[in-house]
Protein backbone atom coordinates (compact mmCIF):
# COMPACT_ATOMS: atom_id res chain seq x y z
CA UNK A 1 15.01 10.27 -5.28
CA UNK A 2 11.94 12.62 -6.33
CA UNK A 3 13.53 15.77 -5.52
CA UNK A 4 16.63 15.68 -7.28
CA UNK A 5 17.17 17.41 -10.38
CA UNK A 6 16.96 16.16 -13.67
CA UNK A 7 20.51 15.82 -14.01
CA UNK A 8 20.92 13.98 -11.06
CA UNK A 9 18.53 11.55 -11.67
CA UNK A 10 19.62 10.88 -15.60
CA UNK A 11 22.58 9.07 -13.83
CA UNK A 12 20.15 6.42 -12.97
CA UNK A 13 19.89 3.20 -14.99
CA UNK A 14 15.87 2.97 -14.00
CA UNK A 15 13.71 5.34 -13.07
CA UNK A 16 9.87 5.82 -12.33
CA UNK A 17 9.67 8.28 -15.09
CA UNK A 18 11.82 6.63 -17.62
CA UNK A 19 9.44 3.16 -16.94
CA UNK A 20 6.20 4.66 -17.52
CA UNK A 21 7.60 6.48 -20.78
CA UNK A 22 9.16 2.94 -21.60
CA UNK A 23 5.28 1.92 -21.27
CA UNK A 24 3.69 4.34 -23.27
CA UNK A 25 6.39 4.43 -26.06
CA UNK A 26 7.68 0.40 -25.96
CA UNK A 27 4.10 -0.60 -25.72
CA UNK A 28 3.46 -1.80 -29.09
CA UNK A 29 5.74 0.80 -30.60
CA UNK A 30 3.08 2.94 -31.38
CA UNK A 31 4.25 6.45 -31.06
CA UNK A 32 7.15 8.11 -31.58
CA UNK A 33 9.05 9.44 -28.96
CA UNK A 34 7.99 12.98 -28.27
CA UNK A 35 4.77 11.76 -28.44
CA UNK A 36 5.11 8.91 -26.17
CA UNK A 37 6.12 11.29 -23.37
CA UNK A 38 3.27 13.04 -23.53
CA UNK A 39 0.56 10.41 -23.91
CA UNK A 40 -0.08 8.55 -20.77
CA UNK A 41 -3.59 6.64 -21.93
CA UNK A 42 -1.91 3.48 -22.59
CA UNK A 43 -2.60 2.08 -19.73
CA UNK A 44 -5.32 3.64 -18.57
CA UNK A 45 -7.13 2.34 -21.96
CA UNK A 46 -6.38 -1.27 -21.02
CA UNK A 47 -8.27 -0.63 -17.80
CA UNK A 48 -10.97 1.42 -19.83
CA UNK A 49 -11.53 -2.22 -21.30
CA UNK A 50 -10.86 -4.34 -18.07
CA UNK A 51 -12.09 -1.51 -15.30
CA UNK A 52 -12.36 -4.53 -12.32
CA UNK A 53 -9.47 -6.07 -13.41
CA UNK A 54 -6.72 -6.16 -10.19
CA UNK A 55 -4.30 -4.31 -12.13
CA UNK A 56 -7.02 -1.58 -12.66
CA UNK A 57 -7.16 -0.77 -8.90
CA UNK A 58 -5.41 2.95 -9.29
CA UNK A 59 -7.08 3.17 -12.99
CA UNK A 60 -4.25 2.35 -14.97
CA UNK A 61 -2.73 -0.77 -15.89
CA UNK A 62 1.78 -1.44 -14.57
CA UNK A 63 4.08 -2.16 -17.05
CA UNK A 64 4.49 -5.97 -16.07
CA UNK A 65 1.24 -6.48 -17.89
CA UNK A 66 2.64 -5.72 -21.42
CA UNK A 67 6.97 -5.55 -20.41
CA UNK A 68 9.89 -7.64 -18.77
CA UNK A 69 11.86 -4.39 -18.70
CA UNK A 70 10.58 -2.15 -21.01
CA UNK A 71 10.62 -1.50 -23.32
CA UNK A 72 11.08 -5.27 -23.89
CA UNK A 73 7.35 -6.81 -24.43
CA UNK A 74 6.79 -9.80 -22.64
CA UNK A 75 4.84 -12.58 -24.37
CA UNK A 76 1.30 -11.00 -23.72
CA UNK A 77 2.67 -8.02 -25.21
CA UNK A 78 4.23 -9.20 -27.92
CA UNK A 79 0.80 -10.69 -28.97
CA UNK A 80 -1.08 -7.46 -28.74
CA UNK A 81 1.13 -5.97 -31.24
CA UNK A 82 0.76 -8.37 -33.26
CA UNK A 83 -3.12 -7.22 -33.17
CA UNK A 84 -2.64 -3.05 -33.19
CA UNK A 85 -4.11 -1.45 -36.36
CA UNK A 86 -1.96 -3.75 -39.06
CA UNK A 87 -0.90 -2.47 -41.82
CA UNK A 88 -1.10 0.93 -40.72
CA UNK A 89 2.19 2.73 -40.79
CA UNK A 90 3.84 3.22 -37.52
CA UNK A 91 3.92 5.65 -35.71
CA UNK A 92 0.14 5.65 -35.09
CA UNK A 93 -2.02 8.42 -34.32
CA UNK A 94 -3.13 8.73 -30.93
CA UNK A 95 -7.24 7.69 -32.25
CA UNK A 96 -6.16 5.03 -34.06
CA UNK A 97 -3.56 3.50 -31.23
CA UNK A 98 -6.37 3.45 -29.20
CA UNK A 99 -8.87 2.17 -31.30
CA UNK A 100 -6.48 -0.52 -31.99
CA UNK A 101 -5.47 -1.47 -28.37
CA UNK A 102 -8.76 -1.80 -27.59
CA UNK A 103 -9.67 -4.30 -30.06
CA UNK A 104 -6.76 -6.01 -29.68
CA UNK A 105 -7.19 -6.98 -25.91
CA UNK A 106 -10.37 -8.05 -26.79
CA UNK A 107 -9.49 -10.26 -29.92
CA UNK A 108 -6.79 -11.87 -27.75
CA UNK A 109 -8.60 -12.52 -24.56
CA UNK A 110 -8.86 -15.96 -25.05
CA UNK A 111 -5.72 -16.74 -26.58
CA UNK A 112 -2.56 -18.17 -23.81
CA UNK A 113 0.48 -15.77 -24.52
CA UNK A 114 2.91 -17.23 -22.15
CA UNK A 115 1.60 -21.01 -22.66
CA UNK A 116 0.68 -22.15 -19.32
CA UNK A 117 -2.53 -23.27 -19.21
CA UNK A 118 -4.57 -20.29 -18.77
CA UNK A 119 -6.51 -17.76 -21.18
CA UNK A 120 -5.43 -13.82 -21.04
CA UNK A 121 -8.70 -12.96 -20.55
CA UNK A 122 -8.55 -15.92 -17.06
CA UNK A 123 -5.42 -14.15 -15.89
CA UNK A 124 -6.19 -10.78 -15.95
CA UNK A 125 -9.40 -11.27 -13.91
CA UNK A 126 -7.58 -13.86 -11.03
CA UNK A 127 -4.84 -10.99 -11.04
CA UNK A 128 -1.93 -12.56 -12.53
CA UNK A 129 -0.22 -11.99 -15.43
CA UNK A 130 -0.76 -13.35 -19.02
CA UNK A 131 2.83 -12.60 -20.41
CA UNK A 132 4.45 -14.32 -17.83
CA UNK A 133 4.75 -17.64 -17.36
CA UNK A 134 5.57 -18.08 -13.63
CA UNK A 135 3.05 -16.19 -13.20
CA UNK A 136 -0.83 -17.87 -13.00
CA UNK A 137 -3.75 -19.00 -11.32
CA UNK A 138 -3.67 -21.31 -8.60
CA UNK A 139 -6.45 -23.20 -7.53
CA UNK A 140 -6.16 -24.87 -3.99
CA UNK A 141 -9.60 -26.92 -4.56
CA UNK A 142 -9.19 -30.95 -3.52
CA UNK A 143 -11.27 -33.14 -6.18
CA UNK A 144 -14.10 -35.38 -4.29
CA UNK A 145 -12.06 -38.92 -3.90
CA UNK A 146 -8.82 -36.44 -2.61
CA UNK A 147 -11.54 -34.12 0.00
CA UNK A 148 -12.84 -37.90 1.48
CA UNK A 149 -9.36 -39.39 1.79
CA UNK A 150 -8.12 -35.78 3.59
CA UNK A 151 -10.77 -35.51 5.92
CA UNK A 152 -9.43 -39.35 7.23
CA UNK A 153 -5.93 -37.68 7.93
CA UNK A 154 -4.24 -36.29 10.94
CA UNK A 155 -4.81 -33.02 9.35
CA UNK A 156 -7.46 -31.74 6.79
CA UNK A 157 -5.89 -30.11 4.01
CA UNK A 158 -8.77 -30.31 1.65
CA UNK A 159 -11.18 -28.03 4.49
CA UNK A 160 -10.72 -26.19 7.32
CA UNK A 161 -9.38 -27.57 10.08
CA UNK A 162 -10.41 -25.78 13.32
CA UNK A 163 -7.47 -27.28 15.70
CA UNK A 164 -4.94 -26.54 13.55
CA UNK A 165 -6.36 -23.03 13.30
CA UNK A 166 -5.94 -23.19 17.00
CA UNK A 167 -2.54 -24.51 17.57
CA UNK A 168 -1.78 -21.61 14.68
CA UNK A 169 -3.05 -18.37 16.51
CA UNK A 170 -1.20 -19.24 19.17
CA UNK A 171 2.01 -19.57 17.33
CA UNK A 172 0.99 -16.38 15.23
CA UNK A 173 -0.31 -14.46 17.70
CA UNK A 174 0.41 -15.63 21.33
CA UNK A 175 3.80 -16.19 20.40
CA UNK A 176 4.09 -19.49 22.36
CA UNK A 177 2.61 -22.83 21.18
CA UNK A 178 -0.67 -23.92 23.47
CA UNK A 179 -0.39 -25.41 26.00
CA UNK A 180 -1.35 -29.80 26.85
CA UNK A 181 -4.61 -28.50 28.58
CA UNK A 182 -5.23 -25.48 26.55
CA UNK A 183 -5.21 -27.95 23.38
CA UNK A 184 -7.04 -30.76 25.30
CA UNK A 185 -9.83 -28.67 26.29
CA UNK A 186 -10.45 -27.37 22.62
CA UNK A 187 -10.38 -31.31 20.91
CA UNK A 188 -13.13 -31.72 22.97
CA UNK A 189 -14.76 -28.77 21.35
CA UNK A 190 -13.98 -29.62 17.96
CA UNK A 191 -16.49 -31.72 16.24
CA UNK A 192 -19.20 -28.87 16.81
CA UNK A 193 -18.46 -25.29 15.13
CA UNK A 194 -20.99 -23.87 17.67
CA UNK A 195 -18.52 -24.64 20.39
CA UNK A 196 -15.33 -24.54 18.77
CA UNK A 197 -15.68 -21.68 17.19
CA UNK A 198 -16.12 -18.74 20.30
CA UNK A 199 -13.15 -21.03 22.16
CA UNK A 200 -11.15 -20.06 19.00
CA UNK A 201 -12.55 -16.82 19.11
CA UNK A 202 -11.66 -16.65 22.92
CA UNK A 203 -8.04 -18.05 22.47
CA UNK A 204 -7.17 -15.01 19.77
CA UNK A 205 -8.75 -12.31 22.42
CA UNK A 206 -6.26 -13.39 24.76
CA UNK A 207 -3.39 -13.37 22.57
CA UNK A 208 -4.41 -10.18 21.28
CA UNK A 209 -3.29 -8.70 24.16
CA UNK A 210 0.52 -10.16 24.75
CA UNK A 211 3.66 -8.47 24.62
CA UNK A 212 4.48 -10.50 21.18
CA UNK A 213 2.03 -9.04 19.45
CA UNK A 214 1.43 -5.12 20.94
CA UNK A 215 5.15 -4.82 23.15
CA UNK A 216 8.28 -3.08 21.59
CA UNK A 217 9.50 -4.91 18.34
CA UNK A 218 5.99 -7.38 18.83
CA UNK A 219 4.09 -8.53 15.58
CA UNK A 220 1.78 -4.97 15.17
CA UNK A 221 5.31 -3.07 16.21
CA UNK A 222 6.61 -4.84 13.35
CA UNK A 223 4.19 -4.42 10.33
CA UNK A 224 4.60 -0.37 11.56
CA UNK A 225 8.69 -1.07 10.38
CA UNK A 226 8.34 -0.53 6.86
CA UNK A 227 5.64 2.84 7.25
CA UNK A 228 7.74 4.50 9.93
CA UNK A 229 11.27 3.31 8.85
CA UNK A 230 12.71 3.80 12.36
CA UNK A 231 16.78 4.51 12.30
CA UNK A 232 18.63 4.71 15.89
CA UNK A 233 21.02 7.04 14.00
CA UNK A 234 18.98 9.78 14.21
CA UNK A 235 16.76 8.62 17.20
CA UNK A 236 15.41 11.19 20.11
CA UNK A 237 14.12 10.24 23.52
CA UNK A 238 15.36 7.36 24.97
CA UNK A 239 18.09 5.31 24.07
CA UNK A 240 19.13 8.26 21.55
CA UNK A 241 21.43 8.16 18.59
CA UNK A 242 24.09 9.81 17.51
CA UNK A 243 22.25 12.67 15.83
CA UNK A 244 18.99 12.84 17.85
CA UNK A 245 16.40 14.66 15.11
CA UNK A 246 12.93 12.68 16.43
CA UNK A 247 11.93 9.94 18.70
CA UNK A 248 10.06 7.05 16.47
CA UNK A 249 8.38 5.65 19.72
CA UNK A 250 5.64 8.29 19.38
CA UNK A 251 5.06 7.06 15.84
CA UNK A 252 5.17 3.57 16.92
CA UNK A 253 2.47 4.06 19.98
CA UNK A 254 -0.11 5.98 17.62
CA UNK A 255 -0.01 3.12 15.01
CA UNK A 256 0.09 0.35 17.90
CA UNK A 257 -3.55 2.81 19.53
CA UNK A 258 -4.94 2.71 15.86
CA UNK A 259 -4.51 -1.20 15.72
CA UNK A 260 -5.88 -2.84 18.82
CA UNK A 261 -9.23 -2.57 21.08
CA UNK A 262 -12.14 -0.96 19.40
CA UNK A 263 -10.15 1.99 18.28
CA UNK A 264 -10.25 3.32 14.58
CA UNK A 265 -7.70 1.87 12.34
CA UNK A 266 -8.10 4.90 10.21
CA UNK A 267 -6.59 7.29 13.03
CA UNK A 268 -3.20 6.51 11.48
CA UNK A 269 -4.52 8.84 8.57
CA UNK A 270 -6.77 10.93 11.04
CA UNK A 271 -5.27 11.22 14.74
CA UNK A 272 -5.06 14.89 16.17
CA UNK A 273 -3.42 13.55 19.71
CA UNK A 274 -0.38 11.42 20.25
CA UNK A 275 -0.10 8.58 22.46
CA UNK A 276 2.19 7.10 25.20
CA UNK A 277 3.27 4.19 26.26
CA UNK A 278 2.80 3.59 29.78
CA UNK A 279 4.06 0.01 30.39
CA UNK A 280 5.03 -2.39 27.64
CA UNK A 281 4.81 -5.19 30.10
CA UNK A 282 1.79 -5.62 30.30
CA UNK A 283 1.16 -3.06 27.00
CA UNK A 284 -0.61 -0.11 28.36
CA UNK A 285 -1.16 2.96 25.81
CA UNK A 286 -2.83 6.27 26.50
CA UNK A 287 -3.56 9.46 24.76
CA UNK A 288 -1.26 12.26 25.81
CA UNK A 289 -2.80 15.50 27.00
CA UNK A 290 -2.03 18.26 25.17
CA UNK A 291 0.20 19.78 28.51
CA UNK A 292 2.33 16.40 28.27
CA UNK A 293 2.84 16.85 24.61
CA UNK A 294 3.87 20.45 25.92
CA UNK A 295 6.51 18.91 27.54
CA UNK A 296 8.22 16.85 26.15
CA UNK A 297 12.37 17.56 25.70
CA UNK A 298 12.99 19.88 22.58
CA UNK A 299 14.86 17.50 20.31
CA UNK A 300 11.45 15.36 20.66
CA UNK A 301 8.76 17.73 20.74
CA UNK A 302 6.06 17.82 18.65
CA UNK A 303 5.42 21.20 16.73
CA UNK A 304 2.28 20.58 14.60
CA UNK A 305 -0.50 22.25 15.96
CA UNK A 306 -3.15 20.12 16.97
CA UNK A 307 -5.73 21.61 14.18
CA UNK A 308 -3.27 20.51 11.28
CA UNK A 309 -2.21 17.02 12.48
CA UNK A 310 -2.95 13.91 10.46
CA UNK A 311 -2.04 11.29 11.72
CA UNK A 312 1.54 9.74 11.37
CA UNK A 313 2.19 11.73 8.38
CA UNK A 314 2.38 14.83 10.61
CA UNK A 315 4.66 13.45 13.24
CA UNK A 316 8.16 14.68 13.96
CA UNK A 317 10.04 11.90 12.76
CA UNK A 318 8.32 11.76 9.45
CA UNK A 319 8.98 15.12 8.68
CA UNK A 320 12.57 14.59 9.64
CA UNK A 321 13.67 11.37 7.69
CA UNK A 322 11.07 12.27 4.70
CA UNK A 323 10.80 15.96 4.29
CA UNK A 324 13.95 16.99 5.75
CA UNK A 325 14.81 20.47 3.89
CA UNK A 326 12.64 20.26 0.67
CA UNK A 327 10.36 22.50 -0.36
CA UNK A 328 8.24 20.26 -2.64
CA UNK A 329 8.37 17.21 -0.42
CA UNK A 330 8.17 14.38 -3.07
CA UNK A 331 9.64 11.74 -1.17
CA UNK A 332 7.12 12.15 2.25
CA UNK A 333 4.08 11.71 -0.12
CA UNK A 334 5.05 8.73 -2.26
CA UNK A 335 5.95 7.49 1.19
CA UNK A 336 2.76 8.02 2.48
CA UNK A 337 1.12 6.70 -0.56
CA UNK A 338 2.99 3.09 -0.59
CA UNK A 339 3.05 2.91 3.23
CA UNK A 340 -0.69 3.35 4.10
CA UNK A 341 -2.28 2.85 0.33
CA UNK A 342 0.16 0.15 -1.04
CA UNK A 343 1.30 2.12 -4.33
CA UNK A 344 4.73 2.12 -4.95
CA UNK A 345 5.08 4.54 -7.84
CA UNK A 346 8.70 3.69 -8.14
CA UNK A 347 6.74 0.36 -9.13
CA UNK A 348 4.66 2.29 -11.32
CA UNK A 349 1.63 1.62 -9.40
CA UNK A 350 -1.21 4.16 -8.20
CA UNK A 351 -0.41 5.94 -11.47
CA UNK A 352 -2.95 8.55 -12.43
CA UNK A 353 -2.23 11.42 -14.62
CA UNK A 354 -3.42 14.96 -13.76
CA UNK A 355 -4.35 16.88 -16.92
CA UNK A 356 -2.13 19.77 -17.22
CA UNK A 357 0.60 18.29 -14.84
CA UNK A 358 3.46 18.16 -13.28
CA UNK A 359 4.14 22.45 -13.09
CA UNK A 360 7.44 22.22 -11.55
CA UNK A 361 7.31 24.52 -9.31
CA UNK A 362 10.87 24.20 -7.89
CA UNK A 363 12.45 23.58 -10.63
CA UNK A 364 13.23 20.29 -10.50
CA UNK A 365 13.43 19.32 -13.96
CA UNK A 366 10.44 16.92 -13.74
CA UNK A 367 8.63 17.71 -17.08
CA UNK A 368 11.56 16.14 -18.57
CA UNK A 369 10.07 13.28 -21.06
CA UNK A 370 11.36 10.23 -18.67
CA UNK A 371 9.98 12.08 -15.56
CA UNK A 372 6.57 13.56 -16.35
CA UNK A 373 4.31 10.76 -16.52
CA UNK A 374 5.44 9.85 -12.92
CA UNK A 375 5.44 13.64 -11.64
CA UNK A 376 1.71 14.00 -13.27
CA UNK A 377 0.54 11.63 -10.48
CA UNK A 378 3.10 12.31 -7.80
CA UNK A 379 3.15 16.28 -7.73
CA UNK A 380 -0.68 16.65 -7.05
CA UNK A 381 0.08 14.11 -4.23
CA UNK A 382 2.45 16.20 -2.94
CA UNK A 383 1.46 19.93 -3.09
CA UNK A 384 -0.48 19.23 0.41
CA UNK A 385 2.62 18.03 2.35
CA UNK A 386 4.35 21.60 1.43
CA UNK A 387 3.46 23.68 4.44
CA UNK A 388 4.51 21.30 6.64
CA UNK A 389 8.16 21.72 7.57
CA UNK A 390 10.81 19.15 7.99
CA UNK A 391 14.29 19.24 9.85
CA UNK A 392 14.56 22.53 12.15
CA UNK A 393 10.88 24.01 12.72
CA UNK A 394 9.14 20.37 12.31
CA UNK A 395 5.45 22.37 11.82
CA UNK A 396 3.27 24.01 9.72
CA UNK A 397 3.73 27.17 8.17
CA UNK A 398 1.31 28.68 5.87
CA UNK A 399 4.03 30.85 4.70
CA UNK A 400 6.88 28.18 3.99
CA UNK A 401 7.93 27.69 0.58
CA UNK A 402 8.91 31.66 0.98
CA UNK A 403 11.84 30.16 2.68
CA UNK A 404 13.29 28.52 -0.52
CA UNK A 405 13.04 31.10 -2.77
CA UNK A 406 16.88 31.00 -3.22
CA UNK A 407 17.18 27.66 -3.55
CA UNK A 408 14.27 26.96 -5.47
CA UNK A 409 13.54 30.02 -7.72
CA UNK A 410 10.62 32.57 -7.31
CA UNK A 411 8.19 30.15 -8.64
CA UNK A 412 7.75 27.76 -5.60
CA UNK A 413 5.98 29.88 -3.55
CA UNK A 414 3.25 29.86 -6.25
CA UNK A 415 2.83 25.41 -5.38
CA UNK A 416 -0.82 25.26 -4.08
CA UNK A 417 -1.69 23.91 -0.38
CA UNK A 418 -4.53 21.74 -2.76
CA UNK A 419 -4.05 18.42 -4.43
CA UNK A 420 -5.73 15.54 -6.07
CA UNK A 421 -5.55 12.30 -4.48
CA UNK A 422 -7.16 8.88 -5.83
CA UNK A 423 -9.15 11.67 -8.86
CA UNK A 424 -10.46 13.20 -5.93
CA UNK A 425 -9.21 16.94 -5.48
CA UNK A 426 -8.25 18.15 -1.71
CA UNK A 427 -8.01 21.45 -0.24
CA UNK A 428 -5.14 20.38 2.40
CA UNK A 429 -3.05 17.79 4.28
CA UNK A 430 -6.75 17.47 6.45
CA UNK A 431 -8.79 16.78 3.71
CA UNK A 432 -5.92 14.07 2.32
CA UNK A 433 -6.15 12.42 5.18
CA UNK A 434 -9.85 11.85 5.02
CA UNK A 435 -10.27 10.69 1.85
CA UNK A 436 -6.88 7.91 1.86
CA UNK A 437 -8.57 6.55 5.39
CA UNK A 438 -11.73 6.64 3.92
CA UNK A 439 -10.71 4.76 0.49
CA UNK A 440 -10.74 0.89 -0.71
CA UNK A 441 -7.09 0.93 -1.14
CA UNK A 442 -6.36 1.95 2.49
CA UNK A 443 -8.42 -0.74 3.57
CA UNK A 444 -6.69 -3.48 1.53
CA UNK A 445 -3.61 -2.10 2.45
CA UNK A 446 -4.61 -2.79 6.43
CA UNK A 447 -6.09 -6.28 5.77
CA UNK A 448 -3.55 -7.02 3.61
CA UNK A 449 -0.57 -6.36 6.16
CA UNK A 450 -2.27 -8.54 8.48
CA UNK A 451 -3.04 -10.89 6.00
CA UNK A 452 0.60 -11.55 4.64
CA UNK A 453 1.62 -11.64 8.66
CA UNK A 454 -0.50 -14.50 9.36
CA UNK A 455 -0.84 -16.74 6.41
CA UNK A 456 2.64 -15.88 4.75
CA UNK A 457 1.56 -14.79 1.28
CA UNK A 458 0.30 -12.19 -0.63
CA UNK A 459 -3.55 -12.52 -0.86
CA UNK A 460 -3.77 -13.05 -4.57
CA UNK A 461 -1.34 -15.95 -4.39
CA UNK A 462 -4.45 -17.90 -4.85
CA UNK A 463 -7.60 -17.55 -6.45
CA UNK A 464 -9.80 -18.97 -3.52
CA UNK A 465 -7.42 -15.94 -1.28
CA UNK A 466 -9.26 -13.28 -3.40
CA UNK A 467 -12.76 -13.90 -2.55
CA UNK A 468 -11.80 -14.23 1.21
CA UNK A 469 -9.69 -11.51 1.60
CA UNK A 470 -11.86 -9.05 -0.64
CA UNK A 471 -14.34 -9.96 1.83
CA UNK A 472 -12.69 -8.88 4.92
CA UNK A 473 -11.40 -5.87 3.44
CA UNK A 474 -14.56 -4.98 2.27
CA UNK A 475 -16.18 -5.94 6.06
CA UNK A 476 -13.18 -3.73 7.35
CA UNK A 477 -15.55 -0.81 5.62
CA UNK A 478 -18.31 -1.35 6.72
CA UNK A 479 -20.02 -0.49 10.11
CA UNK A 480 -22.12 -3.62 9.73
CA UNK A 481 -18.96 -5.81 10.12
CA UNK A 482 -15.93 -4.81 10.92
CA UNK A 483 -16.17 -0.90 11.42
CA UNK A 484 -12.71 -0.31 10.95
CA UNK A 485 -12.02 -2.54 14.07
CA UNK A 486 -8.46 -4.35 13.16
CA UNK A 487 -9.44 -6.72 16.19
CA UNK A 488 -12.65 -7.72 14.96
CA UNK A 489 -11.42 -8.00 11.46
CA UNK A 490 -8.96 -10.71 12.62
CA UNK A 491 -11.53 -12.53 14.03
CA UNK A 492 -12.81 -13.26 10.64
CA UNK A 493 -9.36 -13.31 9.35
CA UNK A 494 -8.61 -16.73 11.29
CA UNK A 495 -12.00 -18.10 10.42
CA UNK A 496 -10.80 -18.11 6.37
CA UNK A 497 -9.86 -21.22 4.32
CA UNK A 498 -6.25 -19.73 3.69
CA UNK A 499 -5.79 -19.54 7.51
CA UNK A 500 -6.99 -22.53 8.76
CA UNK A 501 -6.68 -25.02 6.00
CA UNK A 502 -3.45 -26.91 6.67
């Protein structure tokens, strides 16, 4: 989708490009259109005003907060027009747009655009969104008389409720529901946290280590899916497909490593090894040797050499079902930015203009007007990635983008091995690595899989979710908590209100 040319991609009825121009341009109908292409501070002023907003995560706000599809405003941004600079004739100057967005959020903070119930100013802080009426706060607190009648019931839903917490991890995580004996012995444990608690503790550990959660297609196999986008079509190794290109398994194994024990979570940004699976019943992993990586079959070999792996966005099969035969591999980084950061920029999320970008280097047409907002974040992402072949070699070549000077003009080989990443510039695919492991968004993305596995909802659903699950991303960071231990992490995980509060 991002390495198609202009052309191609004008046969689209919605683009990334075109949405973020819709944005800048629809927004209050401040510019006209040349210079709506061109000026991308719209939404990065909102989140000059509103910096620890949610929306303000990447540093710029999405169109939802102002658009249904743009440029139609929604109701919150139909109010802020309202409030930009009147009287001045449209279209504004870029000073005075500003000036008058800015003033505007604030003079409407406390009115309710979309009527229900709650303030702008309320909903962008609990991470909803004021123009939209479905969307708002929701509190889960019980009021005193409702908290005294609950705690009477069968089950507590006004407090957490330690056997149900039980009985729930192992559903979640055992896969099974305990046992008559298993739940007998922890009633008698429940009045008293001191005791209940390290049984509940105990009961996870041993789940933890069952083929439904680490085997082939278990729960951890599972939240891989949607980073590693396995397809038996073009499947190597066993059970092969059709068109055997890569084997997925190896993918699968180093994310499964990365998640369980006291390994590293962040080795699925920073592994230099691969790992096998040795039984899946009971799950036994191991690091391969670098002789066993040797040799492996051809069509599943792995080609990177061991200095210029990172992680699963080196592997085989990602090269072969992302990169495939492009030179500027678009695709395999906003891939690897959703998949392990959690911005979609097809959503218009992580979006973070680079002065002075996107170059095209292969001319791909993306400094087209609908395109170059989106390339301005996504080409500095990329220009790492480009040394790394796809389908064929599957390695890295410090010489590769000679190969497309045919297909791509002269001017590719002149894309730079450095990029910018999160406003932080990076020599390499190494250094990318290290600082998307090492950031806040990689951890919510991690606690945030996990979290929408086992309670079923995204963890701003709530506004009592926030605090908690800020909290264990946050402990996820730090090597007084969590230290990057998934395990660990899920021990706290289970001890939240949203898990155990029927």
């Amino acid at each position: 989708m991002y390495s198609g040319s202009a052309k191609e991609r004008g046969r689209l009825s919605w683009t990334p490009g075109a949405a973020f121009a819709a944005l800048l341009f629809g927004l209050l109908g401040a510019f006209a259109p040349h210079e709506a292409a061109a000026m991308p501070q719209a939404a990065a002023a909102f989140c000059s005003v509103y910096p620890e907003a949610k929306a303000c995560a990447s540093g710029a706000a999405p169109c939802a907060m102002c658009h249904t599809t743009p440029p139609q405003r929604n109701a919150y941004g139909t109010s802020l027009a309202a409030r930009i600079a009147p009287g001045q004739p449209r279209p504004l100057a870029v000073d005075v747009f500003l000036s008058g967005l800015r003033d505007a959020l604030k003079l409407t903070e406390q009115d309710d655009a979309d009527g229900d119930g709650f303030s702008n100013i309320s909903e962008i802080f609990a991470g909803t969104f004021p123009g939209e009426a479905a969307s708002f706060p929701v509190s889960l607190t019980c009021k005193p008389g409702e908290a005294r009648q609950a705690s009477q019931q069968r089950w507590n839903v006004c407090a957490y409720d330690p056997i149900y917490a039980f009985k729930k991890v192992s559903l979640d995580v055992c896969g099974r529901s305990a046992t008559r004996a298993e739940l007998s012995t922890f009633q008698g444990l429940a009045s008293n946290r001191k005791r209940w608690e390290p049984a509940l503790s105990a009961q996870l550990d041993r789940c933890l280590s069952t083929h439904y959660w680490l085997g082939k297609e278990g729960a951890v196999w599972n939240i891989a899916n949607a980073k590693i986008r396995p397809s038996h079509t073009v499947k190597a190794g066993q059970n092969p497909g059709p068109v055997p290109l890569a084997d997925y398994e190896d993918d699968f194994n180093l994310f499964t490593w990365a998640n369980i024990g006291d390994h590293d979570v962040r080795e699925e940004l920073l592994a230099q090894y691969y790992v096998k699976r040795v039984s899946d019943d009971p799950v036994k992993l191991a690091i391969m040797t670098e002789a066993e990586v040797k040799a492996v079959s051809r069509r599943a070999s792995q080609n990177v050499p061991q200095e210029r792996r990172v992680g699963l966005i080196t592997t085989r099969w990602n090269g072969a079902i992302n990169t495939m035969f492009t030179a500027v591999p678009r695709t395999t980084a906003a891939q690897a930015y959703r998949a392990f950061l959690g911005y979609d920029i097809a959503k218009m999320q992580g979006i973070s203009s680079v002065p002075h970008e996107p170059i095209d280097f292969d001319a791909k047409g993306v400094q087209a007007p609908q395109c170059a907002a989106c390339h301005a974040t996504l080409d500095p992402l990329t220009y790492p990635f480009t040394r790394y072949n796809g389908i064929g070699r599957y390695n890295y070549e410090a010489g590769r983008l000679q190969n497309f000077v045919r297909s791509d003009g002269k001017r590719v080989t002149e894309a730079p091995e450095n990029g910018i990443l999160l406003g932080h510039k990076v020599k390499d695919l190494m250094e990318w690595g290290q600082v998307a492991a090492n950031s806040d968004p990689f951890a919510q993305k991690v606690v945030g899989d996990y979290w929408k596995v086992l309670i079923g909802r995204d963890p701003e659903t709530h506004a009592q979710d926030q605090a908690e699950y800020t909290k264990l991303w946050q402990g996820l960071k730090s090597p007084d908590a969590y230290n990057y231990r998934v395990e660990k992490m899920l021990h706290g995980l289970i001890l939240t209100q949203a898990y155990g509060r029927p």
